[in-house]
Protein backbone atom coordinates (compact mmCIF):
# COMPACT_ATOMS: atom_id res chain seq x y z
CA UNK A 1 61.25 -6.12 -3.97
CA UNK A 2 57.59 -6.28 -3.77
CA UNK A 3 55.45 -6.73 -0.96
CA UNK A 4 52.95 -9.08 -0.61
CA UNK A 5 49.21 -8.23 0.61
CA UNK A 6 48.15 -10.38 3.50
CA UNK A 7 45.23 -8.08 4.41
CA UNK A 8 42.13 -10.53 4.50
CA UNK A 9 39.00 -9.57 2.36
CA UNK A 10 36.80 -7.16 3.94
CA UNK A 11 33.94 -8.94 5.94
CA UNK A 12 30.22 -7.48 5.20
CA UNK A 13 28.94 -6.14 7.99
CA UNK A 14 26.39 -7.62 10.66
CA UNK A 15 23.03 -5.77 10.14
CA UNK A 16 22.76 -3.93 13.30
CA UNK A 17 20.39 -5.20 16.01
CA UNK A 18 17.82 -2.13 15.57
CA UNK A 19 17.57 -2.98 11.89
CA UNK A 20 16.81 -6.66 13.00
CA UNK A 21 14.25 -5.55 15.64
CA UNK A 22 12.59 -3.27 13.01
CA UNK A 23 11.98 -6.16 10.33
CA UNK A 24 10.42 -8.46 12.93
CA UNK A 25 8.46 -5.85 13.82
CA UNK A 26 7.39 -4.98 10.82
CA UNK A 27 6.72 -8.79 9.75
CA UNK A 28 4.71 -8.94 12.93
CA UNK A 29 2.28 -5.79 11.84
CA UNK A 30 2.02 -6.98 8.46
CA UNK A 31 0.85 -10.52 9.34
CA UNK A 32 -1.75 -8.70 11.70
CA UNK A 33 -3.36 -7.59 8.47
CA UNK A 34 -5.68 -10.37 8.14
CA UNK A 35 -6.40 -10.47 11.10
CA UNK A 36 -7.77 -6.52 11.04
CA UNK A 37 -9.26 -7.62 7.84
CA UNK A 38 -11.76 -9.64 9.42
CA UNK A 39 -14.40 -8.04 11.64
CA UNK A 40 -16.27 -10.98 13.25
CA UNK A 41 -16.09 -11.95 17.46
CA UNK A 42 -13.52 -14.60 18.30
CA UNK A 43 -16.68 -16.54 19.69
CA UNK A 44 -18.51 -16.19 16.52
CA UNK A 45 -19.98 -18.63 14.21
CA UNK A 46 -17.81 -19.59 11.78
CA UNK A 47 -18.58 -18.17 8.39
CA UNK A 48 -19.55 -20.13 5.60
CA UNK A 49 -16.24 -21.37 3.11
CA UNK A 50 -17.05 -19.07 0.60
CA UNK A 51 -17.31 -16.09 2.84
CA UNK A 52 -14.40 -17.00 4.67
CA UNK A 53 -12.24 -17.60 1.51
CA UNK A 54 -12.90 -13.97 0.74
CA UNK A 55 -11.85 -12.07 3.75
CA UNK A 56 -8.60 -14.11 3.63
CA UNK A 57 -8.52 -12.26 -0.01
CA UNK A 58 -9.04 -9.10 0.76
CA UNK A 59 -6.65 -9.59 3.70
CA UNK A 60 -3.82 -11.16 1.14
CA UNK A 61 -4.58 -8.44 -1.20
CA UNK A 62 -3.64 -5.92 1.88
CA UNK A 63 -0.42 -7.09 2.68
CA UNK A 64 0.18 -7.40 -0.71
CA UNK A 65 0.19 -3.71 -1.56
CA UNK A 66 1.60 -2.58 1.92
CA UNK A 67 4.69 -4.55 1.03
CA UNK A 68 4.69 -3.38 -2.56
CA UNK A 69 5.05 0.24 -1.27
CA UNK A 70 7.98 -0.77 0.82
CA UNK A 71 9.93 -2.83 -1.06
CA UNK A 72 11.20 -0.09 -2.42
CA UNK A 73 12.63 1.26 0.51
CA UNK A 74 14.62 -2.24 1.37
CA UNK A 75 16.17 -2.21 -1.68
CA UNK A 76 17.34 1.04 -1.90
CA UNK A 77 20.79 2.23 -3.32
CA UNK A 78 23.63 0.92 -1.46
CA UNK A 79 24.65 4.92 -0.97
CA UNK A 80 21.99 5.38 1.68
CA UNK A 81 23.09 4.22 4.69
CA UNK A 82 21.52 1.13 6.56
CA UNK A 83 20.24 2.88 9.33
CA UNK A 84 18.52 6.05 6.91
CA UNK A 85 16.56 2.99 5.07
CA UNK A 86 15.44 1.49 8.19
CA UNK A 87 13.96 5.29 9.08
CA UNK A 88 12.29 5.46 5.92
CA UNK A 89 10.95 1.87 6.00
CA UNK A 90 9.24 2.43 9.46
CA UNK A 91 7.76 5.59 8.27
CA UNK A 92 6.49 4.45 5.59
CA UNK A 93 4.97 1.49 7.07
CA UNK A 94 3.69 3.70 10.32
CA UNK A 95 1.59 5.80 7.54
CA UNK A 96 0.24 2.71 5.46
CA UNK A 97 -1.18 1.39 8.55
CA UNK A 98 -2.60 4.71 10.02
CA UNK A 99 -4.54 5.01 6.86
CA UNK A 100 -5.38 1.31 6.79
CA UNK A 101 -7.01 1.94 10.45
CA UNK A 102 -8.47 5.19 9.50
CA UNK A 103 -10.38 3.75 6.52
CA UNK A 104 -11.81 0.95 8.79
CA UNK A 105 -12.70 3.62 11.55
CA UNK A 106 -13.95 5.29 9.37
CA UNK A 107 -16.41 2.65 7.59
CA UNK A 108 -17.71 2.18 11.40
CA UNK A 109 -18.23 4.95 12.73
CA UNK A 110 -20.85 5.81 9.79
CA UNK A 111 -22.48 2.83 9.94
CA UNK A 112 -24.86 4.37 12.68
CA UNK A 113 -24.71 7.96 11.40
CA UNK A 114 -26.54 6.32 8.00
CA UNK A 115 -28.98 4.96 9.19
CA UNK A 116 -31.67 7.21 8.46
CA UNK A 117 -30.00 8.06 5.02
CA UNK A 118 -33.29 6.42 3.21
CA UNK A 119 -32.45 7.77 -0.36
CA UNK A 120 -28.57 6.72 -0.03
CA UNK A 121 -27.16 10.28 -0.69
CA UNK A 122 -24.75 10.71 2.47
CA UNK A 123 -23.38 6.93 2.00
CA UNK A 124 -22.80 7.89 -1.24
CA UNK A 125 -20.92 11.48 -0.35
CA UNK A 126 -18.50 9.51 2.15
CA UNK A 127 -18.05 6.77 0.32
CA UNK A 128 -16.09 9.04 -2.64
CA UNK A 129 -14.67 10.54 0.04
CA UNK A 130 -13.51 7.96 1.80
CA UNK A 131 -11.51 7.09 -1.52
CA UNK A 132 -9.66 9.96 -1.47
CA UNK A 133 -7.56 8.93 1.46
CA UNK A 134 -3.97 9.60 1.07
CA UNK A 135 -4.47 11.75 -1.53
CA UNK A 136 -1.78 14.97 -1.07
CA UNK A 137 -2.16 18.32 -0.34
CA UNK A 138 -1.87 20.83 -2.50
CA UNK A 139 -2.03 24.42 -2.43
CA UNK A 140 -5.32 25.24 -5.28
CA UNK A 141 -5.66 21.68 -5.91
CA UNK A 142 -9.41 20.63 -7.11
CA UNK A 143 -8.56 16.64 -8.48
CA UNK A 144 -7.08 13.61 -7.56
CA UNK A 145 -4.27 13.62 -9.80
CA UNK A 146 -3.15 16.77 -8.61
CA UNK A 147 -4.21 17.06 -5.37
CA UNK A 148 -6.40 18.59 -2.87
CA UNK A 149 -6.34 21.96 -0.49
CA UNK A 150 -9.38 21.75 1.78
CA UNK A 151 -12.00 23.51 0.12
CA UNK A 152 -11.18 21.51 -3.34
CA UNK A 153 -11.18 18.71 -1.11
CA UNK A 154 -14.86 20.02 -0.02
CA UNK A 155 -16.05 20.75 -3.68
CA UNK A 156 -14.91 17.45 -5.46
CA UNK A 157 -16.29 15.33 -3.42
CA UNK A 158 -19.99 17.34 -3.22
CA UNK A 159 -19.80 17.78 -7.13
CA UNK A 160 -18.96 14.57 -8.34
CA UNK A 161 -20.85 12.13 -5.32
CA UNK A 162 -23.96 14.31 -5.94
CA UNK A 163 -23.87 16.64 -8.24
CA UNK A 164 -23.66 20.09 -6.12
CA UNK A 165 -21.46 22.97 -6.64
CA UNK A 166 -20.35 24.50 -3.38
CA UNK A 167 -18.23 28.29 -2.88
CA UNK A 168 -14.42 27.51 -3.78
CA UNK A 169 -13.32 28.77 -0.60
CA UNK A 170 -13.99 28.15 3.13
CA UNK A 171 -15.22 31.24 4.30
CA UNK A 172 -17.62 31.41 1.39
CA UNK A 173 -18.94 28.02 2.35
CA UNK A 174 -19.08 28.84 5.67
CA UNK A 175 -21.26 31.69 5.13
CA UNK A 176 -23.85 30.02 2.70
CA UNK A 177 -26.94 31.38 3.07
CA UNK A 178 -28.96 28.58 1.94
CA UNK A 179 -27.25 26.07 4.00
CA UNK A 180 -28.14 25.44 7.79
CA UNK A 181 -25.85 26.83 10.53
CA UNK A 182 -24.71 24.40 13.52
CA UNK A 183 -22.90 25.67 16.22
CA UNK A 184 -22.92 23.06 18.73
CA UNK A 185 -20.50 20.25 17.49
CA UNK A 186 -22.92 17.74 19.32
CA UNK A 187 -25.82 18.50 16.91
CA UNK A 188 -23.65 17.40 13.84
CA UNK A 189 -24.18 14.76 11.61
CA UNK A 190 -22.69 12.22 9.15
CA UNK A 191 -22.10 14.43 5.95
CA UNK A 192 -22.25 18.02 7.22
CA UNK A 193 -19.17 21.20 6.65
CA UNK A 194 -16.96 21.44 9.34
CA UNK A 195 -15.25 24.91 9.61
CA UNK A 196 -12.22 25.89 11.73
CA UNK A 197 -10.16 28.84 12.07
CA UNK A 198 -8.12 31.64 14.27
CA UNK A 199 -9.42 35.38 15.40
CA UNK A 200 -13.12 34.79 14.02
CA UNK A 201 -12.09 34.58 10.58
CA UNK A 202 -12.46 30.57 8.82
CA UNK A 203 -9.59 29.79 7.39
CA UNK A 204 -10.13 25.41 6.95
CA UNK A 205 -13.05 23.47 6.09
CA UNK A 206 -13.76 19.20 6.04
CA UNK A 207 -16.74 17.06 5.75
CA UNK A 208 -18.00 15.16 9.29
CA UNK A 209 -17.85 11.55 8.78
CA UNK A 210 -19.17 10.79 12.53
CA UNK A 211 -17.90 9.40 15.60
CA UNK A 212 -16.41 12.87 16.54
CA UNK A 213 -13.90 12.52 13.32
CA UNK A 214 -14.38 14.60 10.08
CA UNK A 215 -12.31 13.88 6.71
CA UNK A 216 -10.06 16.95 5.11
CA UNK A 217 -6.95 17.70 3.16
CA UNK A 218 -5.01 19.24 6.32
CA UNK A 219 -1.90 21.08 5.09
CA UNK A 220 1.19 21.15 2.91
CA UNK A 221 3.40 17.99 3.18
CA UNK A 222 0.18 15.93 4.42
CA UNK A 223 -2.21 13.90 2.67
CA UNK A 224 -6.36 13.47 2.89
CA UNK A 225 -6.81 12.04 6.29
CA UNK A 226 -9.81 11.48 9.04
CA UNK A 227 -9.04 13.73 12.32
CA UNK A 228 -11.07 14.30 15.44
CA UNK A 229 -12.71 17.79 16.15
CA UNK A 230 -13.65 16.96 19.96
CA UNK A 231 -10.29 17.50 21.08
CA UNK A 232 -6.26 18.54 20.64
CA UNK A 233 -5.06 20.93 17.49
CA UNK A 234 -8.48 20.93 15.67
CA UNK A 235 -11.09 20.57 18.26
CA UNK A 236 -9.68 24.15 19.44
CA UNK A 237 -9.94 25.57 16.14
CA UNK A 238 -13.37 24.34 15.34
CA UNK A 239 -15.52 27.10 14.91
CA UNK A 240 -19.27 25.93 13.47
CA UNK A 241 -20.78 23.80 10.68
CA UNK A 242 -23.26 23.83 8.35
CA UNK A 243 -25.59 21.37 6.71
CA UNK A 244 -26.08 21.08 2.75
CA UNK A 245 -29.12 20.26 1.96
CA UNK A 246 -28.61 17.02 -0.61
């Protein structure tokens, strides 16, 4: 005698409240993109049609890529559980939007810094620099397409924004003769060698950008990022600077 299955057909299961809370926050972040895209006072003249129709480009084009990179993540393989995508999601969108603000931070605070750069050649050092952002570390890196440490970091961006070879390592560059010594971290300026290391000895090295914040390949597992030297982790380790003469 056979049996007959009653058991109903499995019901798919509710997306769990977190997840939910996660997506609307997420939608909520990415449709502030245009509005982080566009610098003007709410009081403000309107800009004229033209201008206006581009910064709602360039803001399109911005949430365009951010969810490009995590699509992915949404529509991952079944086999990863919900709640592991949902982790990966909001990292990934927590690091897309730190380096969104640190490129805009960034582009201000060297707007004053520049303006006695007459011939050009520090707006042109940051400016490669600044396109190195997320770029990863790695260990002997010198390029792009491998990756940086932070003295290739250092060198690419002085060799191929202006032409001049620097030391390979930090400590060399820290101890170029021909390059001015600054000690007081107030003195610095936009485009100068930040050094930093532990027991006397340098051991790191980055290029000021101003505002307090200098750009560098920090470490293994972390990409080319903007981090402040007046305080925490690497205002400690800060130990002097010196100035290239461009």
């Amino acid at each position: 005698m056979t049996t007959e299955n009653t058991s109903q057909p499995e019901q798919p299961k509710s997306i769990p409240t977190s997840f939910r809370r996660l997506l609307c926050g997420a939608a909520l972040a990415l449709a502030s993109l245009p509005a982080f895209a566009q610098n003007a006072p709410a009081d403000a003249a309107k800009p004229a049609p033209a201008r206006a129709e581009a910064q709602r480009s360039k803001a399109d084009a911005a949430a365009t890529a951010t969810l490009a990179a995590l699509l992915p993540h949404l529509a991952a393989s079944d086999t990863i559980p919900l709640m592991d995508r949902s982790a990966m999601f909001a990292g990934d969108l927590s690091r897309l939007i730190s380096a969104y603000d640190a490129s805009k931070g960034v582009a201000a605070a060297t707007d004053a810094a520049l303006a006695n750069d007459s011939d050009g050649k520090v707006q042109s050092l940051l400016r490669r620099a600044m396109t190195l952002l997320g770029t990863p570390y790695r260990w002997g890196g010198t390029s792009p397409d491998a990756g940086f440490d932070c003295s290739g970091l250092v060198g690419y961006v002085f060799r191929t924004a202006l032409g001049i070879e620097l030391p390979r390592v930090s400590r060399e560059m820290a101890s170029q003769a021909n390059a001015e010594l600054i000690n007081d971290r107030a003195a610095l300026v936009a485009g100068d060698l930040v050094f930093f290391g532990r027991r006397g000895r340098v051991d790191h090295v980055g290029i000021y950008v101003g505002d307090g914040r200098f750009l560098h390949a920090p470490s293994t597992g972390k990409d080319v990022r903007t981090d402040t030297l007046l305080s925490g982790y690497w205002g400690d380790k800060f130990m002097q600077a010196r100035r290239v003469a461009l």
